[in-house]
Protein backbone atom coordinates (compact mmCIF):
# COMPACT_ATOMS: atom_id res chain seq x y z
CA UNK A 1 19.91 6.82 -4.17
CA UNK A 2 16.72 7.64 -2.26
CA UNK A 3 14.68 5.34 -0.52
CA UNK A 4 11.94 3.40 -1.87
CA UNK A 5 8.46 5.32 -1.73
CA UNK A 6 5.20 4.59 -3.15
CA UNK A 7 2.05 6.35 -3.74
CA UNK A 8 -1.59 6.34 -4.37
CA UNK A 9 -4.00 8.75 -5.66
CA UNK A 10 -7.62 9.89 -4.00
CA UNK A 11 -10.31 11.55 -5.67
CA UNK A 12 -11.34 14.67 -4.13
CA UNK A 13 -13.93 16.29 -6.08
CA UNK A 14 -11.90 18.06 -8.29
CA UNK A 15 -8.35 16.75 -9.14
CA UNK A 16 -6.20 13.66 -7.69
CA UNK A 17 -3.54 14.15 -5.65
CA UNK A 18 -0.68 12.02 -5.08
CA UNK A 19 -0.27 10.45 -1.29
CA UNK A 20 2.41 8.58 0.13
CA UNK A 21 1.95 4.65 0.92
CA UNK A 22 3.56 3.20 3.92
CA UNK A 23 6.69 1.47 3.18
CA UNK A 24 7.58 -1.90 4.99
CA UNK A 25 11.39 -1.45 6.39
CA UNK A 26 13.46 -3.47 3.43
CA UNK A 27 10.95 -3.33 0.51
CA UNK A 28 12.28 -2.54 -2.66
CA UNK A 29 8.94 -1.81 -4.44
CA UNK A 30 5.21 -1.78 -3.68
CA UNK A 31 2.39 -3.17 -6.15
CA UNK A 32 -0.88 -2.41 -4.53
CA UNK A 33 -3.44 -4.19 -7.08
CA UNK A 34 -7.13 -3.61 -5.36
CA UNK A 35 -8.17 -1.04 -3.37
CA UNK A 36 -11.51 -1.39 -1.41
CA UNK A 37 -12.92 1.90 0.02
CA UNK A 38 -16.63 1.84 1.71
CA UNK A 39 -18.28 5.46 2.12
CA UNK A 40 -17.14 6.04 5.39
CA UNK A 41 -13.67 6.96 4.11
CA UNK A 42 -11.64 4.17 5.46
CA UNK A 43 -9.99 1.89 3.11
CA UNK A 44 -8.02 -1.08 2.30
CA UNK A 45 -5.29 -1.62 -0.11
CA UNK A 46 -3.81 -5.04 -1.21
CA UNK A 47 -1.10 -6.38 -2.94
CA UNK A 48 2.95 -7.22 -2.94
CA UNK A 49 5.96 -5.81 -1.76
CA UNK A 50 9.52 -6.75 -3.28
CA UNK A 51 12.28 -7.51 -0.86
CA UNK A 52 15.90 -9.34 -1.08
CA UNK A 53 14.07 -12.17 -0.19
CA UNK A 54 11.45 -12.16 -2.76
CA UNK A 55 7.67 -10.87 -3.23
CA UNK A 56 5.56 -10.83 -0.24
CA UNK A 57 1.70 -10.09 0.12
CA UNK A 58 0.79 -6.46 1.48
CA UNK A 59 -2.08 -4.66 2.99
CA UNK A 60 -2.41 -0.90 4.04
CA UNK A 61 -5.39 0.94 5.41
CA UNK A 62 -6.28 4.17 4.78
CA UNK A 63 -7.95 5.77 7.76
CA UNK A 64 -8.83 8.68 6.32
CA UNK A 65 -5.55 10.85 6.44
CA UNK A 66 -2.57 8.21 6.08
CA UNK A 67 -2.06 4.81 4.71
CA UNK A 68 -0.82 2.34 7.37
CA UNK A 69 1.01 -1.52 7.34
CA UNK A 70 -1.57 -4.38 8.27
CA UNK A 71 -0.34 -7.65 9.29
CA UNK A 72 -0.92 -10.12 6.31
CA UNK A 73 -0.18 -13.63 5.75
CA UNK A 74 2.26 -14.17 2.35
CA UNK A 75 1.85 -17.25 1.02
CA UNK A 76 3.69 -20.12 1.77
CA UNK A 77 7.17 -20.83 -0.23
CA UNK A 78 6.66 -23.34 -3.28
């Protein structure tokens, strides 16, 4: 079995190729849901990651060539 990846597309004028996401160490899956991207070519990406120990909240940041972890706060357990 190979390790999880996950990807995103970008737009570059003419077609959309696929680009790896960063993968936390022990996710399962990624679920980016929003993706925020001002002209200057940086970005942000939000959503969840699945682990053993349940869903927890991600963000990644595109800096223009690779997508990279940010520290974000998962919500408290219910």
């Amino acid at each position: 079995m190979s390790p999880a990846q996950g990807f995103s597309e970008r737009w570059n004028g003419s077609r959309w190729p696929l680009q790896h996401l960063a993968m936390p160490t022990g996710a399962n899956a990624i679920v980016v849901t929003t993706v925020s991207r001002p002209p200057a070519g940086v970005g942000t990406g939000a959503g969840y990651v699945a682990t053993s120990h349940g869903w927890l909240t991600l963000a990644e940041r595109w800096n223009g060539r690779n997508w990279a972890i940010q520290p974000a706060q998962s919500p408290a357990p219910g």
